[in-house]
N, C-alpha and C. Protein backbone atom coordinates (compact mmCIF):
# COMPACT_ATOMS: atom_id res chain seq x y z
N UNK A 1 -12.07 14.02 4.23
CA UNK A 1 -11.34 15.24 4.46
C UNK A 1 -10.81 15.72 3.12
N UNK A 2 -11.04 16.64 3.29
CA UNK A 2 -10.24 17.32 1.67
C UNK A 2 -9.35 19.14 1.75
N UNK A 3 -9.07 19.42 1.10
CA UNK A 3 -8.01 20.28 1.04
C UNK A 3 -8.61 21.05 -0.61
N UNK A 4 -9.03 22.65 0.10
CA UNK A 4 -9.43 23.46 -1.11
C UNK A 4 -8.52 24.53 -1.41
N UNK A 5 -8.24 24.95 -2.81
CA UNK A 5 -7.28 26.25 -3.14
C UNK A 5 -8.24 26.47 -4.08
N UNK A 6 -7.89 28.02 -4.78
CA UNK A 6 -8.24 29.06 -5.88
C UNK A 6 -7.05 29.31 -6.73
N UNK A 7 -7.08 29.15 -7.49
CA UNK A 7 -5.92 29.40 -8.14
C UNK A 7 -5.53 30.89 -8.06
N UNK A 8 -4.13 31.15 -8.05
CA UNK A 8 -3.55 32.68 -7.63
C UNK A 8 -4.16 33.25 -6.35
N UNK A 9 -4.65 32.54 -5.32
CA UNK A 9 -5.00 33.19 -3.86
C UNK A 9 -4.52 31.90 -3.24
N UNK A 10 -3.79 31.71 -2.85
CA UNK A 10 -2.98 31.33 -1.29
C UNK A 10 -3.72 31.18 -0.50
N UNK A 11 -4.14 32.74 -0.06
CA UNK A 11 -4.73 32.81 1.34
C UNK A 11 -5.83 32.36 1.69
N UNK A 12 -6.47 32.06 0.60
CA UNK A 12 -7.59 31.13 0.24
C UNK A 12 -7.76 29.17 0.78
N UNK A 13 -6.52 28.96 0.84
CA UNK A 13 -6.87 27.91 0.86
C UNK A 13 -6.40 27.40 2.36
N UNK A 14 -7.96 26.14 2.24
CA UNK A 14 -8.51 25.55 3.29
C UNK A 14 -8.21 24.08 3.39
N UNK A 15 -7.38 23.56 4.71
CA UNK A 15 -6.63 21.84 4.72
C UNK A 15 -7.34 21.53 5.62
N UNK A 16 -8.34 20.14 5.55
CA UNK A 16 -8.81 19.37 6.40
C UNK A 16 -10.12 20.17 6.50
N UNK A 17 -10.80 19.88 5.37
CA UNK A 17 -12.02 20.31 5.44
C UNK A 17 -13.42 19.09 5.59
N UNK A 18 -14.01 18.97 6.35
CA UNK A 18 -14.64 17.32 6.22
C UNK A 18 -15.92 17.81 6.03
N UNK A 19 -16.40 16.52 5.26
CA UNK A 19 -18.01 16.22 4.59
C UNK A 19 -18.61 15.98 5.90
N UNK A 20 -19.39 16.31 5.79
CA UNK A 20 -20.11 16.23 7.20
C UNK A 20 -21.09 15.20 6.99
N UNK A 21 -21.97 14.49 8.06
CA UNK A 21 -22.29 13.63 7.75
C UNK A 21 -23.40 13.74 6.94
N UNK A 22 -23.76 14.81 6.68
CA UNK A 22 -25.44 14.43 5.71
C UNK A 22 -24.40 14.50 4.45
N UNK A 23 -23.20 14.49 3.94
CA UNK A 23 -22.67 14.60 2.81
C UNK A 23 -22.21 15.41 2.23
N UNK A 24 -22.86 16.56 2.88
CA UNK A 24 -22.38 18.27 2.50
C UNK A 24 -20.92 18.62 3.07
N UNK A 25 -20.70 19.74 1.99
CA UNK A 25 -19.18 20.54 2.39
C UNK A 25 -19.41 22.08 1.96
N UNK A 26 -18.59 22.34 2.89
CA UNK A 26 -18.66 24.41 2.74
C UNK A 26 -17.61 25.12 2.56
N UNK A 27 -17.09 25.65 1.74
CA UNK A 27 -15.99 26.50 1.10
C UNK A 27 -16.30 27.67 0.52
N UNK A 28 -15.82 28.67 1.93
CA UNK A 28 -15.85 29.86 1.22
C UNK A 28 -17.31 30.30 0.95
N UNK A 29 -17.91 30.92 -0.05
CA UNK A 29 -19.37 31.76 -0.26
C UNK A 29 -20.11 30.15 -0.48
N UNK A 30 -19.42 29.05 -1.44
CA UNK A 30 -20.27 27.81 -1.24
C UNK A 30 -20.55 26.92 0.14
N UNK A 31 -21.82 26.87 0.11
CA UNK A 31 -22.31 26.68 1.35
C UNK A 31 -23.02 25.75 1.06
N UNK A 32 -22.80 24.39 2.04
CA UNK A 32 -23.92 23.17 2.29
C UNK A 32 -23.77 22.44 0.70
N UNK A 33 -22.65 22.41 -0.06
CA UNK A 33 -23.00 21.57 -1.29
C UNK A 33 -22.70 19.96 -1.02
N UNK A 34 -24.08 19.51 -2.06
CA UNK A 34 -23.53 18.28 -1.42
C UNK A 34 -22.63 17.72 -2.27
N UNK A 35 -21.49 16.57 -1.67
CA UNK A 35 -20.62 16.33 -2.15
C UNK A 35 -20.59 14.83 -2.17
N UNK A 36 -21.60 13.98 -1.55
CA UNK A 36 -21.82 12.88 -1.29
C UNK A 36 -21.87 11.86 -2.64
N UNK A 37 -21.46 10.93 -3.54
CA UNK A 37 -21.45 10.85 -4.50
C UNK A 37 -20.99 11.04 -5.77
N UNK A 38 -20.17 12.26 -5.35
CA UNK A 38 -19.47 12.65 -6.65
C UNK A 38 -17.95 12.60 -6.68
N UNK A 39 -17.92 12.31 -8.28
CA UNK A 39 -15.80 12.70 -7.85
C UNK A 39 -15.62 13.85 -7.96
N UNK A 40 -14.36 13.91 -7.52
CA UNK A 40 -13.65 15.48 -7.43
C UNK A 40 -14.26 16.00 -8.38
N UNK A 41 -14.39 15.90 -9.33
CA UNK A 41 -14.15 16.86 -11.18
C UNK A 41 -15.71 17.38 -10.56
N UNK A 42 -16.70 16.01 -10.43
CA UNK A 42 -17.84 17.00 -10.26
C UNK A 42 -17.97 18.04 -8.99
N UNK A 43 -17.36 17.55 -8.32
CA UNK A 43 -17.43 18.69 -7.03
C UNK A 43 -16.67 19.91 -7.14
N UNK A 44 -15.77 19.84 -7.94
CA UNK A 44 -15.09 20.94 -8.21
C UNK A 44 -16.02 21.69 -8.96
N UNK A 45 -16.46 21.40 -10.06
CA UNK A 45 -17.57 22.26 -11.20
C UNK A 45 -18.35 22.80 -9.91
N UNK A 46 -18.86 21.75 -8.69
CA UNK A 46 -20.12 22.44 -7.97
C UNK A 46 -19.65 23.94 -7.47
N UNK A 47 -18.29 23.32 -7.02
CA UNK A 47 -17.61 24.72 -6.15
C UNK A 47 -17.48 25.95 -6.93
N UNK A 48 -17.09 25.42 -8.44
CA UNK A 48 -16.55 26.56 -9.15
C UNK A 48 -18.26 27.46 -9.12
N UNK A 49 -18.87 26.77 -9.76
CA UNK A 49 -20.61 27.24 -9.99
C UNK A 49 -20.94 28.16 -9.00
N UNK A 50 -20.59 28.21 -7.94
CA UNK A 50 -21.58 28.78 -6.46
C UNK A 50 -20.41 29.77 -6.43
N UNK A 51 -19.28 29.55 -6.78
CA UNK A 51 -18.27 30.98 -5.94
C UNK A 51 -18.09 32.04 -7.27
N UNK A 52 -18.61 31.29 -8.87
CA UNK A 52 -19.06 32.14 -9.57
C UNK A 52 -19.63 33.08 -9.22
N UNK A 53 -20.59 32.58 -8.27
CA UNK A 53 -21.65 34.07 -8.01
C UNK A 53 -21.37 34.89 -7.46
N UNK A 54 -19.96 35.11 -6.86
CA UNK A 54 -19.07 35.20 -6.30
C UNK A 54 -17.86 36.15 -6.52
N UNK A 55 -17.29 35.70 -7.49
CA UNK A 55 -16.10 36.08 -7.69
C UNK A 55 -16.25 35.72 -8.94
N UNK A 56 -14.82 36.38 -9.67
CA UNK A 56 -14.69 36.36 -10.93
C UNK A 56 -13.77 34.83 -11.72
N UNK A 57 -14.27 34.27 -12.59
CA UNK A 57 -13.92 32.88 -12.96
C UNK A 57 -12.98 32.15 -11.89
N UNK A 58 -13.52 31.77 -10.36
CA UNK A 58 -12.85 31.41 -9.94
C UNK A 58 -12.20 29.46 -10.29
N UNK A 59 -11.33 29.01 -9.81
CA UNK A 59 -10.63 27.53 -10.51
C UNK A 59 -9.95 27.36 -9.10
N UNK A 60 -11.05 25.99 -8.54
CA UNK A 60 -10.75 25.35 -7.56
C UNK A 60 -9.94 24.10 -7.27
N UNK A 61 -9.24 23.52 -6.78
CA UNK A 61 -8.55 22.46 -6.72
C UNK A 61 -9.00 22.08 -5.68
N UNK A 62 -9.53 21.01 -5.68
CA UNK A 62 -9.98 19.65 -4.41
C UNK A 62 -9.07 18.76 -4.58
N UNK A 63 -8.13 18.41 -3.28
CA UNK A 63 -7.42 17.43 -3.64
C UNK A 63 -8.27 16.53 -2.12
N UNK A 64 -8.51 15.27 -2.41
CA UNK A 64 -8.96 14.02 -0.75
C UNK A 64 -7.95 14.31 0.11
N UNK A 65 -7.59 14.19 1.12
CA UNK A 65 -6.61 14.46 2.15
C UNK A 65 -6.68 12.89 2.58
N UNK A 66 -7.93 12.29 3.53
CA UNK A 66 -8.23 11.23 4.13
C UNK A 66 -9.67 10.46 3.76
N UNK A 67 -10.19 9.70 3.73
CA UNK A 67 -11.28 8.94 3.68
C UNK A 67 -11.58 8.18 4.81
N UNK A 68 -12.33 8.25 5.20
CA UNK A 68 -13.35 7.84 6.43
C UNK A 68 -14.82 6.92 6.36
N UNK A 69 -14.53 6.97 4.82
CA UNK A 69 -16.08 6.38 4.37
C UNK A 69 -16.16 4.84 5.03
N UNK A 70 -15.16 3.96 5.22
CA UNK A 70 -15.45 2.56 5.97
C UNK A 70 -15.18 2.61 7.34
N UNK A 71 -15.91 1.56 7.70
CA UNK A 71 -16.23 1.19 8.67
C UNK A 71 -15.50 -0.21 9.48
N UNK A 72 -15.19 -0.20 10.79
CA UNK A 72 -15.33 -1.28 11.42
C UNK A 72 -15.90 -1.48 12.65
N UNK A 73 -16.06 -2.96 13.10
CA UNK A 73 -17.02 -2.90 14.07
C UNK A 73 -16.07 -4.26 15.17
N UNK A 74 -16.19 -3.35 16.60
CA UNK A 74 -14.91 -4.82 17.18
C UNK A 74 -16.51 -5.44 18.06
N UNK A 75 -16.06 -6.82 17.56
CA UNK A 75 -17.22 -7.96 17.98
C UNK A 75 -16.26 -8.38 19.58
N UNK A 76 -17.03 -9.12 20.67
CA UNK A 76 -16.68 -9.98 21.76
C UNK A 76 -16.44 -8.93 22.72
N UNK A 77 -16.49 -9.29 23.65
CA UNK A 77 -15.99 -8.50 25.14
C UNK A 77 -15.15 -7.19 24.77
N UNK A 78 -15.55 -6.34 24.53
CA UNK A 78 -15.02 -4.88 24.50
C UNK A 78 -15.50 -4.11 25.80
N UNK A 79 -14.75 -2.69 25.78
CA UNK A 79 -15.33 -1.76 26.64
C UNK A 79 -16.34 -1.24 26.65
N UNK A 80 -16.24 -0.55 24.77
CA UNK A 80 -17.86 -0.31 24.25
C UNK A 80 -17.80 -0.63 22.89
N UNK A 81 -19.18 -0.81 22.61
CA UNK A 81 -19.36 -1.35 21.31
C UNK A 81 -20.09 -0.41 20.26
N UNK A 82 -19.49 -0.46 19.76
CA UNK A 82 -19.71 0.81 18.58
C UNK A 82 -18.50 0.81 16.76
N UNK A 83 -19.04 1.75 16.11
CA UNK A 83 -18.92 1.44 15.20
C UNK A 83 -18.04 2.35 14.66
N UNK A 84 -16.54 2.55 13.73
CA UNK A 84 -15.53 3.23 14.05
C UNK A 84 -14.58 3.32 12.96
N UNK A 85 -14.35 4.79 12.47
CA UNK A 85 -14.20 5.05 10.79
C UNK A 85 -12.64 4.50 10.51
N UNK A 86 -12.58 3.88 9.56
CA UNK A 86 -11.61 3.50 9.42
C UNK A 86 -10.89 4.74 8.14
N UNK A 87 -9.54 4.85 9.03
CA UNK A 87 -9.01 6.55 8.56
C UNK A 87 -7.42 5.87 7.81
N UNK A 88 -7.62 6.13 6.41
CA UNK A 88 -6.41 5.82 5.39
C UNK A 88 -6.50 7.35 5.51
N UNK A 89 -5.02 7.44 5.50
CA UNK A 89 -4.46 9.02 4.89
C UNK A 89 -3.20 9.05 3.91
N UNK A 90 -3.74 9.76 2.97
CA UNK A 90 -2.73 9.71 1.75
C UNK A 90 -1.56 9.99 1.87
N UNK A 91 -0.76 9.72 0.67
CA UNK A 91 0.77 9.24 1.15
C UNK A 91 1.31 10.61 0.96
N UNK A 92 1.95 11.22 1.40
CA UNK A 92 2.94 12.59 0.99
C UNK A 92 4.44 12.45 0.91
């Protein structure tokens, strides 16, 4: 999950935005970038790049909100068995 702004537009910005599972994220005119792999700094350049085409020198801030990337799995007599994101959310 992540949380996008523009610098000097407010109204712009988007909380609880999630990577979807093929890895991609969509903000605004950027659409489907993938984000799978990279840190912020590079995902930010991606965002800035695509809303260039866009708008005028726009300056994005990605801050993580939550991570979901692990996993657990409950073994023995359960209800159902399946596999289940383990959700840290940052401290505020």
């Amino acid at each position: 999950m992540l949380s996008f702004h523009i610098f000097g537009h407010p109204e712009l910005t988007r909380d609880n935005v999630s990577v979807g599972p093929d890895g991609r994220v969509s903000y605004l005119e950027a659409d489907n970038i993938v984000a799978a792999g990279l840190s912020v700094d590079e995902l930010r350049d991606r965002i800035n790049a695509e809303l260039g085409k866009f708008r005028r020198a726009p300056q994005a801030f990605i801050t993580p909100v939550s991570y979901r990337s692990k996993k657990y799995y409950m073994m023995g007599t359960v209800v159902r068995k399946a596999s289940f994101p383990s959700i840290a959310r940052s401290r505020s």
